[in-house]
C-alpha atoms as a PDB file:
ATOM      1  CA  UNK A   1     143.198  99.319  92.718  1.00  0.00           C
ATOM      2  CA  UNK A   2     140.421  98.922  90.209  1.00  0.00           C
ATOM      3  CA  UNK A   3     138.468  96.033  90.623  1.00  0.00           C
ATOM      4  CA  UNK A   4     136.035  94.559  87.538  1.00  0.00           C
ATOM      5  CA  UNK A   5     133.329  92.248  87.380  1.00  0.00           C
ATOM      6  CA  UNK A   6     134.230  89.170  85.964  1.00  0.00           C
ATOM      7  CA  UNK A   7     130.566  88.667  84.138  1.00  0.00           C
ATOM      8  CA  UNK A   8     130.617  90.451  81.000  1.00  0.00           C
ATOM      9  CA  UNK A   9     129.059  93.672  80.294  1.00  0.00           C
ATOM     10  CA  UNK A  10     125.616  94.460  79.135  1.00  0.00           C
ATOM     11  CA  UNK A  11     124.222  96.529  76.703  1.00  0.00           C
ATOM     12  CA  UNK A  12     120.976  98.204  77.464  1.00  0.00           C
ATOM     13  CA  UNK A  13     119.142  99.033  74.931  1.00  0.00           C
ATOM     14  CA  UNK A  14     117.330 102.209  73.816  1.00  0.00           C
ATOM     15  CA  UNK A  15     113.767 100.817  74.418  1.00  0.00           C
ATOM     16  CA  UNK A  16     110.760 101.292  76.095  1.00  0.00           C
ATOM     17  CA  UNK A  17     110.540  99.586  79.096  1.00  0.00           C
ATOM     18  CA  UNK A  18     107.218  97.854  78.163  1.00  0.00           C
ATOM     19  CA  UNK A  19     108.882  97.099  75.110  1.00  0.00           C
ATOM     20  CA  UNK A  20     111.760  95.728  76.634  1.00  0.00           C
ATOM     21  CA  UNK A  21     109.241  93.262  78.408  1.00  0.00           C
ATOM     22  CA  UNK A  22     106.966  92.803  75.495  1.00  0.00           C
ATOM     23  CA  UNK A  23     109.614  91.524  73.502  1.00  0.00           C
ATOM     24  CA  UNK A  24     111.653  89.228  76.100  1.00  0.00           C
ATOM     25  CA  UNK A  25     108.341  87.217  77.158  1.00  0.00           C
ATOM     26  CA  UNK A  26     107.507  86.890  73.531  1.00  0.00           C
ATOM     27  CA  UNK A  27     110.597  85.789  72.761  1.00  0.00           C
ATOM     28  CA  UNK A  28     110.989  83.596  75.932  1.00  0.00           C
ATOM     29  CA  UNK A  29     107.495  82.147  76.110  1.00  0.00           C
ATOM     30  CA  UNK A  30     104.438  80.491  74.812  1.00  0.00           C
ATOM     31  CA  UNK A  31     101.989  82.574  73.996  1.00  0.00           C
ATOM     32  CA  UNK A  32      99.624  81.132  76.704  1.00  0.00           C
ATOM     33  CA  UNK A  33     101.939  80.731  79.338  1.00  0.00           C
ATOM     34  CA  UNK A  34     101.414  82.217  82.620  1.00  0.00           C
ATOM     35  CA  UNK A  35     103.602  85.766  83.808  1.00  0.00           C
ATOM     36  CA  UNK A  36     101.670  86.825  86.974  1.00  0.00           C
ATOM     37  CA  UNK A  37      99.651  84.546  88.693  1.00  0.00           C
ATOM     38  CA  UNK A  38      97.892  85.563  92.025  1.00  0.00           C
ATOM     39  CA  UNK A  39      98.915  82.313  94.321  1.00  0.00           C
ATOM     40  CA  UNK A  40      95.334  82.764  95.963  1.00  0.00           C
ATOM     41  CA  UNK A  41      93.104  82.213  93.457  1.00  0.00           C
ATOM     42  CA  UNK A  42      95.553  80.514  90.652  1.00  0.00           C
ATOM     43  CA  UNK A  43      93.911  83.607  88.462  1.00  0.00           C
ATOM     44  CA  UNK A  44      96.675  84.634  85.356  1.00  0.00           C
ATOM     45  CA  UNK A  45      97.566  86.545  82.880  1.00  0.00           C
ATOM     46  CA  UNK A  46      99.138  85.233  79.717  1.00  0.00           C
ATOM     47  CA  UNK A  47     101.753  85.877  77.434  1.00  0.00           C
ATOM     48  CA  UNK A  48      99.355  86.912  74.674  1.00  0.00           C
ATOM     49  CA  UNK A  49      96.640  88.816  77.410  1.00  0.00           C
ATOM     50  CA  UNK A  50      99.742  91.099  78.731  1.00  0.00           C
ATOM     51  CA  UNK A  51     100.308  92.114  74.936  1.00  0.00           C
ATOM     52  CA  UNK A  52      96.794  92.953  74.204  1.00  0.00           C
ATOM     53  CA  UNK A  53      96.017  94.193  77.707  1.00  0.00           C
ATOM     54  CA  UNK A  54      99.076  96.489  77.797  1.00  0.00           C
ATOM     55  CA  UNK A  55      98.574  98.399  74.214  1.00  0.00           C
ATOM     56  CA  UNK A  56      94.775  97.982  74.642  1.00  0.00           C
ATOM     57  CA  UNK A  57      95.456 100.286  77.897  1.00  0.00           C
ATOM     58  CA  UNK A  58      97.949 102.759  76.659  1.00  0.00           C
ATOM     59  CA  UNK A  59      95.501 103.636  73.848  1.00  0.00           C
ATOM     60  CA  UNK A  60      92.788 104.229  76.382  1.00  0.00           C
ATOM     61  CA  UNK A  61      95.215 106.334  78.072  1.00  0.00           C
ATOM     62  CA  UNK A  62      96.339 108.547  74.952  1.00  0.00           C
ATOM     63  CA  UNK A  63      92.694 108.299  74.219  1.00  0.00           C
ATOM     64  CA  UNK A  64      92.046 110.054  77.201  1.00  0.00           C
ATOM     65  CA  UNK A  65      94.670 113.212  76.624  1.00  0.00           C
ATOM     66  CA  UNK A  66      97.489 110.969  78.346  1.00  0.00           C
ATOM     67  CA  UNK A  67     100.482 111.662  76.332  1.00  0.00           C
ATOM     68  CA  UNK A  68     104.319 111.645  76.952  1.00  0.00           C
ATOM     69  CA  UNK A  69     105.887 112.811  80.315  1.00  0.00           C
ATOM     70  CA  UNK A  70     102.237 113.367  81.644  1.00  0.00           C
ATOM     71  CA  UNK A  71     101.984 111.152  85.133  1.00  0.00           C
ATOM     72  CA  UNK A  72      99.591 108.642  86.055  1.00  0.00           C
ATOM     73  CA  UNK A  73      98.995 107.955  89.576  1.00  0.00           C
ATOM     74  CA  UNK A  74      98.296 104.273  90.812  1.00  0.00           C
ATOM     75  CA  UNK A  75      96.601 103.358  94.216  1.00  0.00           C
ATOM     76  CA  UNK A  76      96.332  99.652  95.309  1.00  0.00           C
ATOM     77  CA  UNK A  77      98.380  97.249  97.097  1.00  0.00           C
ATOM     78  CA  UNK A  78      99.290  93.843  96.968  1.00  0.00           C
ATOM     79  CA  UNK A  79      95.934  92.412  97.768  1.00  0.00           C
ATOM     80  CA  UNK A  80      94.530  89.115  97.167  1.00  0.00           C
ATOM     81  CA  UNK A  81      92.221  90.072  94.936  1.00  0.00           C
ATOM     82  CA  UNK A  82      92.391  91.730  91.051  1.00  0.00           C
ATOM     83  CA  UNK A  83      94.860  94.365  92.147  1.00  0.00           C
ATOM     84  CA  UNK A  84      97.957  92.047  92.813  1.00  0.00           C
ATOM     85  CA  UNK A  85      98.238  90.750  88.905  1.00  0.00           C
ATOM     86  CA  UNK A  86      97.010  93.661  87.641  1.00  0.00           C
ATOM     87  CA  UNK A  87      98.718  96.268  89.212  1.00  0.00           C
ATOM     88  CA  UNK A  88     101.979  95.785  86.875  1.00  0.00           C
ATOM     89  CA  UNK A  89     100.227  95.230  83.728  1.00  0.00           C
ATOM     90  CA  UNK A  90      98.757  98.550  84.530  1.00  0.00           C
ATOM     91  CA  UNK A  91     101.726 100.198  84.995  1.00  0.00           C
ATOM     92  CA  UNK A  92     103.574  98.791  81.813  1.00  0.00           C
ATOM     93  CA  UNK A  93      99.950 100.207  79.778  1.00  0.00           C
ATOM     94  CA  UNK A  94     100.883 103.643  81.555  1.00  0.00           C
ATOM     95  CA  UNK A  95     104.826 103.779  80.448  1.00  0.00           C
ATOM     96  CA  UNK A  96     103.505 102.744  76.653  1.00  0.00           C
ATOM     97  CA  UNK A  97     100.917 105.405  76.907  1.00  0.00           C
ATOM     98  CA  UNK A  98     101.616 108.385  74.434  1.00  0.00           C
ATOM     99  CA  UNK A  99     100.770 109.638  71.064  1.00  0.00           C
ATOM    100  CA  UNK A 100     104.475 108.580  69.630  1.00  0.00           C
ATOM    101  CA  UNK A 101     105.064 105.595  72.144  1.00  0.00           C
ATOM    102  CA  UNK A 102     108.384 107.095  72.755  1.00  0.00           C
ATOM    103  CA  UNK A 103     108.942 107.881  76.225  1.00  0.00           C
ATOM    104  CA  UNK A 104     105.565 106.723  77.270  1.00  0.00           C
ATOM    105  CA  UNK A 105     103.716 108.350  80.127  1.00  0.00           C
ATOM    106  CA  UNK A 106     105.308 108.117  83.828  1.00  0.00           C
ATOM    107  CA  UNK A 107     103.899 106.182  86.760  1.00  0.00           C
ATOM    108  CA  UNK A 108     103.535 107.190  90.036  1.00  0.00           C
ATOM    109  CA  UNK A 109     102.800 104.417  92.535  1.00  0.00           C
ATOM    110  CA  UNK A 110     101.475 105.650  95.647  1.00  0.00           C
ATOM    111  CA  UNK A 111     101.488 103.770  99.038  1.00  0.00           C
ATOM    112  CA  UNK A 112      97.985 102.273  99.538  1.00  0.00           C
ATOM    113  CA  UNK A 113      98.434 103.393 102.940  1.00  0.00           C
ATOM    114  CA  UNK A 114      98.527 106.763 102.396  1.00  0.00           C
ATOM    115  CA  UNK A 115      96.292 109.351 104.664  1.00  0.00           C
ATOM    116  CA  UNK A 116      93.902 111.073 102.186  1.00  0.00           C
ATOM    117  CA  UNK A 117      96.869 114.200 103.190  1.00  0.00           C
ATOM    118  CA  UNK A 118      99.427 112.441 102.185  1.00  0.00           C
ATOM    119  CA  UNK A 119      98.512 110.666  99.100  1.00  0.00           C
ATOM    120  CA  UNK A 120      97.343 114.260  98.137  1.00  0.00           C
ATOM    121  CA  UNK A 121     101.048 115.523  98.621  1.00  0.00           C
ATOM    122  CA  UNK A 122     102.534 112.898  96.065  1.00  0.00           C
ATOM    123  CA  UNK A 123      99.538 113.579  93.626  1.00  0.00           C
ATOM    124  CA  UNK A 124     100.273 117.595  93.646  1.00  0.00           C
ATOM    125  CA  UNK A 125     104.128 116.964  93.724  1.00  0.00           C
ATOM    126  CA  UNK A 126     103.782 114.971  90.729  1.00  0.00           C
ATOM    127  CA  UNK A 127     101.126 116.519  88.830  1.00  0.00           C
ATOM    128  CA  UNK A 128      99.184 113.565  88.093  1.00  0.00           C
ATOM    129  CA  UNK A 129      96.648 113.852  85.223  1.00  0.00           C
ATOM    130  CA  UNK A 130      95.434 110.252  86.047  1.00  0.00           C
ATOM    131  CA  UNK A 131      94.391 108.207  88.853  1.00  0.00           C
ATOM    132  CA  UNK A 132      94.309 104.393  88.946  1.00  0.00           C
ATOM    133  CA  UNK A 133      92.589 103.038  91.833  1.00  0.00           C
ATOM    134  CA  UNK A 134      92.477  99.785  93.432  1.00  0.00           C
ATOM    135  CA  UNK A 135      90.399  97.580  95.801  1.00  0.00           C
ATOM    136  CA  UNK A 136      88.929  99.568  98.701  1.00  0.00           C
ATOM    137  CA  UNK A 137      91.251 102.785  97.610  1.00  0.00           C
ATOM    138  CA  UNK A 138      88.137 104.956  96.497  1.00  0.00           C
ATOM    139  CA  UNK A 139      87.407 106.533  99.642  1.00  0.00           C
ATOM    140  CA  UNK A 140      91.094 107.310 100.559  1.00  0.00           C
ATOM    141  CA  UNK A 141      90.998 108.529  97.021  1.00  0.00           C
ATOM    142  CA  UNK A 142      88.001 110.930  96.743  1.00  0.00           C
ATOM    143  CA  UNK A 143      89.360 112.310 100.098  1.00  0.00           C
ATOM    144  CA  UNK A 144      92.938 113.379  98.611  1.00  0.00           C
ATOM    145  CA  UNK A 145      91.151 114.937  95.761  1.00  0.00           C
ATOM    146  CA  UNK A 146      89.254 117.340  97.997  1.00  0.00           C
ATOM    147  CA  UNK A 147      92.436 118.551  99.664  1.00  0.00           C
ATOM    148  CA  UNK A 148      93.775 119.370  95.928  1.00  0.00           C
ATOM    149  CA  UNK A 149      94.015 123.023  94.044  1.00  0.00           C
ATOM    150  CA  UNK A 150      93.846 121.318  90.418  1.00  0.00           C
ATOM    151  CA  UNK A 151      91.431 118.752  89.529  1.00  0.00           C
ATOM    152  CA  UNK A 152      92.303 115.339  87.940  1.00  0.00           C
ATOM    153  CA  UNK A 153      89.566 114.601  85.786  1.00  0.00           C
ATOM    154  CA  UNK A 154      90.610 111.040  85.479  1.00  0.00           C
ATOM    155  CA  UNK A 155      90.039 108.426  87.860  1.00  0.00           C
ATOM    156  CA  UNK A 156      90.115 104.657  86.399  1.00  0.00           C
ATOM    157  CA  UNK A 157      89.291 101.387  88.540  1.00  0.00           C
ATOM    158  CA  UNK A 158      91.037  98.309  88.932  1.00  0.00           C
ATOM    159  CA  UNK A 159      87.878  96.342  88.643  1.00  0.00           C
ATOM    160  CA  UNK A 160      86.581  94.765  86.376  1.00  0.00           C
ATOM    161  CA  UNK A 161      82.755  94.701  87.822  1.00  0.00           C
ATOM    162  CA  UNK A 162      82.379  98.179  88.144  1.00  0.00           C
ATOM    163  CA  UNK A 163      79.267  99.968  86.605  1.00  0.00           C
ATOM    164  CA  UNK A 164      79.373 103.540  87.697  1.00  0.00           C
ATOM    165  CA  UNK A 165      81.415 105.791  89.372  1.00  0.00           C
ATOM    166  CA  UNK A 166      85.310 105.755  88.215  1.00  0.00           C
ATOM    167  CA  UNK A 167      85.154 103.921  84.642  1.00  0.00           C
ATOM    168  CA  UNK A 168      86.498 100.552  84.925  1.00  0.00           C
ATOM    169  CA  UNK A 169      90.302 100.436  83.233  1.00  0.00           C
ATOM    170  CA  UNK A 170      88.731  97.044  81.247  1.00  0.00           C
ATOM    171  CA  UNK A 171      85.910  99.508  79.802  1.00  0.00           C
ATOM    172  CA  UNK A 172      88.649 101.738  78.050  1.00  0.00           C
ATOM    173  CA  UNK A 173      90.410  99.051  76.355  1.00  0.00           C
ATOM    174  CA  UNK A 174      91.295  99.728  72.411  1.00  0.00           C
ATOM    175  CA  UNK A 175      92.985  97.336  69.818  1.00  0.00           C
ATOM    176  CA  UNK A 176      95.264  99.498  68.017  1.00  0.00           C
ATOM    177  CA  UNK A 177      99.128  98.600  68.799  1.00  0.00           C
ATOM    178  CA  UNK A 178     101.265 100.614  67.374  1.00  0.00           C
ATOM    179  CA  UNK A 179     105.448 100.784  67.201  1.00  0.00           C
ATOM    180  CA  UNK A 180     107.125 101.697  69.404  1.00  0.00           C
ATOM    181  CA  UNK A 181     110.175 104.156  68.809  1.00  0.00           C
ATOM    182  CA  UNK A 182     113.571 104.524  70.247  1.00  0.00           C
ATOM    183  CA  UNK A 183     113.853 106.413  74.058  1.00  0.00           C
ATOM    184  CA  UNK A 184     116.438 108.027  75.120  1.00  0.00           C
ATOM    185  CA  UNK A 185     117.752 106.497  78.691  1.00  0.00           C
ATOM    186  CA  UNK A 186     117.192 109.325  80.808  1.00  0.00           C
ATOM    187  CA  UNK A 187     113.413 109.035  80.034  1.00  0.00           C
ATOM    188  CA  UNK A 188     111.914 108.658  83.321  1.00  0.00           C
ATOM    189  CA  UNK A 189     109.400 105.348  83.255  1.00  0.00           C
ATOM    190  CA  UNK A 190     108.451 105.611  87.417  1.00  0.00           C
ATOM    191  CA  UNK A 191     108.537 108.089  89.757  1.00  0.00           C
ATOM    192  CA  UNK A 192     108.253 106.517  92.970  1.00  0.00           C
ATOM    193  CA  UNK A 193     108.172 108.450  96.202  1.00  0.00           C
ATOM    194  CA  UNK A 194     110.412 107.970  99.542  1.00  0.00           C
ATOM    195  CA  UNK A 195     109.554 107.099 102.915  1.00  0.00           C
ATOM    196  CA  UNK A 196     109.348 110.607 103.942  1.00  0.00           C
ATOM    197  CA  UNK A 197     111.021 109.903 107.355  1.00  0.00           C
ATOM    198  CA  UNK A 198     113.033 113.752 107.231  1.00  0.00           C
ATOM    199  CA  UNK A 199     109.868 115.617 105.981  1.00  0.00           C
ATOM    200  CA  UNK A 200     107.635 115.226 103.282  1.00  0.00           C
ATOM    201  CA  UNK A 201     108.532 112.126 100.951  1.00  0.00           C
ATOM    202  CA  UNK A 202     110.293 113.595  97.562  1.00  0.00           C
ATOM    203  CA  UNK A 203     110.112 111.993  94.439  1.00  0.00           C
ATOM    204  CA  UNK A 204     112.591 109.426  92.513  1.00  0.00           C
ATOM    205  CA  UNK A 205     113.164 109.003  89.017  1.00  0.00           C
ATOM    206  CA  UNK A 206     113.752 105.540  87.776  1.00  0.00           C
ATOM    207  CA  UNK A 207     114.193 105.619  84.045  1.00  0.00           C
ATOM    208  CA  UNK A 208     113.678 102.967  81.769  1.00  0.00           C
ATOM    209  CA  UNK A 209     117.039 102.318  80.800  1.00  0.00           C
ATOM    210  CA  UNK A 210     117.237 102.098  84.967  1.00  0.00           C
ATOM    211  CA  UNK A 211     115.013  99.405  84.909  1.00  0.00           C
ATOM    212  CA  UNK A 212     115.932  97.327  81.844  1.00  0.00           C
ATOM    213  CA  UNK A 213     119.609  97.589  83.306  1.00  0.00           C
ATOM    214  CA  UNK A 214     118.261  95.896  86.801  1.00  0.00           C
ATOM    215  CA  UNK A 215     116.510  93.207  85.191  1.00  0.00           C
ATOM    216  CA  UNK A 216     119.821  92.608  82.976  1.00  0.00           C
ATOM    217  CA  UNK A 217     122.010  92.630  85.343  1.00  0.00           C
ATOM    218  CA  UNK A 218     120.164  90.330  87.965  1.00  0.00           C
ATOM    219  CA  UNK A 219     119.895  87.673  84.697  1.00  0.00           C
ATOM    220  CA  UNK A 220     123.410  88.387  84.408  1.00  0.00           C
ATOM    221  CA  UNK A 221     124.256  87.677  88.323  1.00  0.00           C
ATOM    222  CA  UNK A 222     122.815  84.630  87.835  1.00  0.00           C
ATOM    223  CA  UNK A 223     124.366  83.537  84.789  1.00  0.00           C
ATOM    224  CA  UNK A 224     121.685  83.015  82.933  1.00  0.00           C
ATOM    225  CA  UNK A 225     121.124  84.431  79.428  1.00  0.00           C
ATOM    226  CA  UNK A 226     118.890  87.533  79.134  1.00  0.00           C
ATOM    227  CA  UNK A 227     114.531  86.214  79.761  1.00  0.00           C
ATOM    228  CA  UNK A 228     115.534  82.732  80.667  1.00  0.00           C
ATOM    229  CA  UNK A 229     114.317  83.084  83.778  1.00  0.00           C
ATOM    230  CA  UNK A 230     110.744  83.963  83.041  1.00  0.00           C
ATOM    231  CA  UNK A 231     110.749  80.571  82.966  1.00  0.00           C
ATOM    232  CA  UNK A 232     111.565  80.521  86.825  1.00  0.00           C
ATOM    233  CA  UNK A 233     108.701  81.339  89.551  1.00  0.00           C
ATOM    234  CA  UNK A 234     109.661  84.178  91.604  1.00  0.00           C
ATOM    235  CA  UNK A 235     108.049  85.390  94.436  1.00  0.00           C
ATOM    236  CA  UNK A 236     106.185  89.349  94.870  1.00  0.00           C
ATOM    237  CA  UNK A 237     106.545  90.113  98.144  1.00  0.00           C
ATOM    238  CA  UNK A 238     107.491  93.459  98.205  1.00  0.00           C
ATOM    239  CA  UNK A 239     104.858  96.696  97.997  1.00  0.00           C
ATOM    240  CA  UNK A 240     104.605  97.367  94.411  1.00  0.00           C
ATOM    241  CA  UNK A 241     104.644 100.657  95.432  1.00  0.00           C
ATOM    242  CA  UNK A 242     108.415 100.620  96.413  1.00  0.00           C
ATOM    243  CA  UNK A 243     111.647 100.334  93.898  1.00  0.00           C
ATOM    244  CA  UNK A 244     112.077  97.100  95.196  1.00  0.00           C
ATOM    245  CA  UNK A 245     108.981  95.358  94.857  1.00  0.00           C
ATOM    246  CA  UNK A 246     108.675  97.004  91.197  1.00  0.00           C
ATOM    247  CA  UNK A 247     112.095  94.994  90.257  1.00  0.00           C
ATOM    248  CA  UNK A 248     109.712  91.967  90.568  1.00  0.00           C
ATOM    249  CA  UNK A 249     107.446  93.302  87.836  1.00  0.00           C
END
């Protein structure tokens, strides 16, 4: 017996993934309406800042020799502090990243709590060209880097404050937005990492047509029509380092 939804089907589309959220906040939205708001401080980012911030990163990036299919690493957690509104916006900059802004670049988030040995595992397994690092990561950070064969000569920071050492992400910031293009759906957009509870953790593809698909089909689930709930407050609880918590994003 075959059994079938009774919602109707979707149809993903062949889009970038931080196109695919560009466009449905955009379209969804004021312009100066709040999409991640840290529940701590009432600090948010807008509509309009998420644009600007996101292609404003990716050109750092591609600035930087970050180009399609190369991975960028990210190291924070769900902190109260910059990190936790950030920490998507910086991976949406990473997936745009790329001379074409086809596929984008890939992002890797690694647990924030990592041993310096084991964060340096994921960062060799991936070959990450790029390391984003959040609040009170740099030590854990500088560690994993000494335990590497290859160097990564780029290591960004999640702060805004910072004056030396790893240049701050804000510092790197560039203006130029341009289209993006068509992807095909087996473009990987994360590559997240397992537990590693049979031996070391392996990495998992999730492709953007992956995630556009979850965020359609949840909208679907609930009936509602494709962004409407942007206008709904939901709840990050997860690690943004997991699948799970980056559904939320």
């Amino acid at each position: 017996m075959i059994f079938e939804s009774k919602l109707p089907n979707i149809n993903v589309p062949d889009i970038n993934l931080a196109q695919f959220v560009l466009d449905e906040c955009k379209s969804r939205t004021q312009a100066h309406d709040a999409v991640f708001v840290d529940s701590e401080t009432n600090e948010a980012i807008t509509v309009e800042q998420l644009e600007l911030f996101v292609h404003g990163f990716a050109n750092g990036l591609r600035k930087r020799g970050i180009n399609e299919g190369d991975v960028v690493a990210t190291v924070a957690g769900n902190s109260v502090s910059i990190d936790i509104i950030y920490y998507p916006v910086v991976a949406y900059g990473i997936i745009a990243a790329g001379k074409y802004r086809t596929t984008g670049a890939v992002c890797t988030p690694a647990n924030p709590s990592y041993t310096p040995r084991e964060l340096a595992h994921q960062l060799t397994n991936a070959q990450c060209k790029a390391i984003v690092v959040g609040d009170g990561m740099l030590d854990t950070v500088t560690q994993a880097l000494d335990l590497l064969e290859y160097p990564i000569d780029h290591i960004l920071a999640l702060d805004e404050s910072r004056t030396n050492g790893p240049t701050s992400i804000f510092r790197m910031l560039t203006n130029t937005a341009p289209a993006f293009t068509p992807v095909d759906h087996s473009s990987a957009a994360y590559l997240c990492y397992s537990s590693g509870t049979t031996g070391k953790p392996k990495g998992v593809i999730l492709t953007h047509a992956n995630m556009i698909a979850n965020a359609m089909q949840i909208n679907g689930l609930k009936q509602l029509d494709i962004g409407t709930c942007l206008q709904e407050t939901y709840l990050g609880l997860a690690p943004f380092c997991h699948a799970y918590g980056l559904s939320y994003v």
